[in-house]
Protein backbone atom coordinates (compact mmCIF):
# COMPACT_ATOMS: atom_id res chain seq x y z
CA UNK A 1 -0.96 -31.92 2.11
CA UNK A 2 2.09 -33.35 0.47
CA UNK A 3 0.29 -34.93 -2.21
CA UNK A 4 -2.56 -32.10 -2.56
CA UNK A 5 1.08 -30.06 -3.66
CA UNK A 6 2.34 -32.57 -5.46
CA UNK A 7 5.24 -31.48 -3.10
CA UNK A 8 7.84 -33.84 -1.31
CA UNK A 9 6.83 -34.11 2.46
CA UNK A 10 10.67 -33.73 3.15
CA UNK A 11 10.29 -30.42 1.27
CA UNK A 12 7.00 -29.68 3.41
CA UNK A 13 8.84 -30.27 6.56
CA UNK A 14 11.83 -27.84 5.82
CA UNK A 15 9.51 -25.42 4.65
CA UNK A 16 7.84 -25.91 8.06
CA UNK A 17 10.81 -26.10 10.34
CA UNK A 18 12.17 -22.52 8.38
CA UNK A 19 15.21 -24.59 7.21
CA UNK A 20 13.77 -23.08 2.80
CA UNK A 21 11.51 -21.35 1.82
CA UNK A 22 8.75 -22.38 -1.08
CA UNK A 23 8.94 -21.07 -4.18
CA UNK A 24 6.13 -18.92 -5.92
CA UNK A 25 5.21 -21.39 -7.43
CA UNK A 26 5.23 -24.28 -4.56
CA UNK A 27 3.18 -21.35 -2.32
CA UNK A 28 0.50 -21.81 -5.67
CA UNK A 29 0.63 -25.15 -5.35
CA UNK A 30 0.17 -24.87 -1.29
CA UNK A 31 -2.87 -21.97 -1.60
CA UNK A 32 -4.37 -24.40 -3.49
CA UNK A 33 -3.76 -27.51 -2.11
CA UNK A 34 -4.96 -25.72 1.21
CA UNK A 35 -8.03 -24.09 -0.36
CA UNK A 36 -7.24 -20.46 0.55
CA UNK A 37 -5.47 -17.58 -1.25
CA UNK A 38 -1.35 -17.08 -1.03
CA UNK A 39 -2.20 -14.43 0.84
CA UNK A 40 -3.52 -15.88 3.86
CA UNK A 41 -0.34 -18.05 3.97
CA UNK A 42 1.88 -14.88 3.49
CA UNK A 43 0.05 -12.32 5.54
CA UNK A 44 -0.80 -11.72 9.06
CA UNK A 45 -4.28 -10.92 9.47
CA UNK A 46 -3.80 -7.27 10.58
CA UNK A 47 -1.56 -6.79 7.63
CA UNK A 48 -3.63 -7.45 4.66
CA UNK A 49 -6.99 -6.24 3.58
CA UNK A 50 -9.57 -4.15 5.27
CA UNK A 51 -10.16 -4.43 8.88
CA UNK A 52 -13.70 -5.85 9.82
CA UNK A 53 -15.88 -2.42 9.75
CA UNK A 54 -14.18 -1.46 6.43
CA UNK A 55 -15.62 -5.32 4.97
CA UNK A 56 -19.13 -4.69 6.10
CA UNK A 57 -18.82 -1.50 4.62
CA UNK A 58 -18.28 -2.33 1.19
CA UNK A 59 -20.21 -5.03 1.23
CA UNK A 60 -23.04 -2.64 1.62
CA UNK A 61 -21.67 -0.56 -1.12
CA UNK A 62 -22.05 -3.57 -3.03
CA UNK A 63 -25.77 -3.28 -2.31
CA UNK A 64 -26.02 -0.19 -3.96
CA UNK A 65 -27.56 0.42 -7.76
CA UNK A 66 -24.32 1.15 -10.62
CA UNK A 67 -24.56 5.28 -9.90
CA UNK A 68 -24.47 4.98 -6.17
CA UNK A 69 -21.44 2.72 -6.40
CA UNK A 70 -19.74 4.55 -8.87
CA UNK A 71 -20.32 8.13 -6.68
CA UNK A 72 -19.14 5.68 -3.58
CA UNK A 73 -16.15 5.23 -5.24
CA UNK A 74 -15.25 8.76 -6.59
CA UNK A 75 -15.45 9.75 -2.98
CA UNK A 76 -12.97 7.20 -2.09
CA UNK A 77 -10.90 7.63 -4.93
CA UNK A 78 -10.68 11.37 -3.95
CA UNK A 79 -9.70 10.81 -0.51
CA UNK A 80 -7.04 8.61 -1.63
CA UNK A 81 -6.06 11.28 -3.58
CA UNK A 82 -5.82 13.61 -0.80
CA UNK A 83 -4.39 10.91 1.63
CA UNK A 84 -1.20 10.35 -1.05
CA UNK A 85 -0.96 14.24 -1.44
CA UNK A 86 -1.03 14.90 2.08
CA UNK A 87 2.27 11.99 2.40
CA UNK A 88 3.79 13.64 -0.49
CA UNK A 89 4.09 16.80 1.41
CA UNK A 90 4.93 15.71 4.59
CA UNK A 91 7.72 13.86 3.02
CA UNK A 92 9.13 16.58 0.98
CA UNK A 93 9.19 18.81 3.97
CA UNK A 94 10.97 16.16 6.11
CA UNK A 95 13.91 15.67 3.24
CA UNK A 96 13.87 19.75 2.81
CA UNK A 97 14.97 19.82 6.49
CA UNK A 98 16.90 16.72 6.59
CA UNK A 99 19.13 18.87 4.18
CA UNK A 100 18.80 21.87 6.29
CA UNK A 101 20.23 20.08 9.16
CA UNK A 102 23.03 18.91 7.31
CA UNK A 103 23.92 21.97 5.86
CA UNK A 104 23.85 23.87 8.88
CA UNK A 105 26.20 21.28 10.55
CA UNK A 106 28.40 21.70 7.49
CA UNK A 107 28.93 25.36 7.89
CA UNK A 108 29.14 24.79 11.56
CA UNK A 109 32.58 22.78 11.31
């Protein structure tokens, strides 16, 4: 894999052991070397990408003629919308009362 990276195997082997860590580059050079995406070294599985059900889904989404994808996706793209909204709120509410709480312990000392 050394030479696939054009990397030094010492290199390789402190990479390996956690002793540095690869450059952006290097991790290219290492993606490709390995014949997967940067990505896949980076990632854990459950922390990247859609889960299983969500992959078969939009592969049969890609099935669909250029108006039924493009209605697919304004339906996503609008409960995205929602989804972000819905955070935005929540949040704002939690720092409204985050201040809240510290002003009433203010005025309480």
């Amino acid at each position: 894999m050394a030479d696939l990276a054009a990397v030094h195997l010492t290199q390789i082997q402190r990479y390996e052991a956690g002793a540095a860590q690869p450059t952006l580059e290097v991790m290219k050079k290492l993606a490709v070397a390995l014949t997967t995406s940067t990505d896949w070294l980076l990632f854990e599985d459950d922390e990247r990408g859609p889960d299983d059900e969500m992959k078969l889904q939009f592969e049969a989404i890609r099935q669909f003629d250029e108006a039924e994808r493009k209605t697919a996706l304004e339906v996503l793209d609008g409960l995205i919308l929602k989804h972000q909204a819905r955070r935005m709120v929540q949040r704002s509410q939690s720092q409204a009362a985050t201040k809240d709480t510290a002003k009433a312990a203010q005025k309480s000392n």
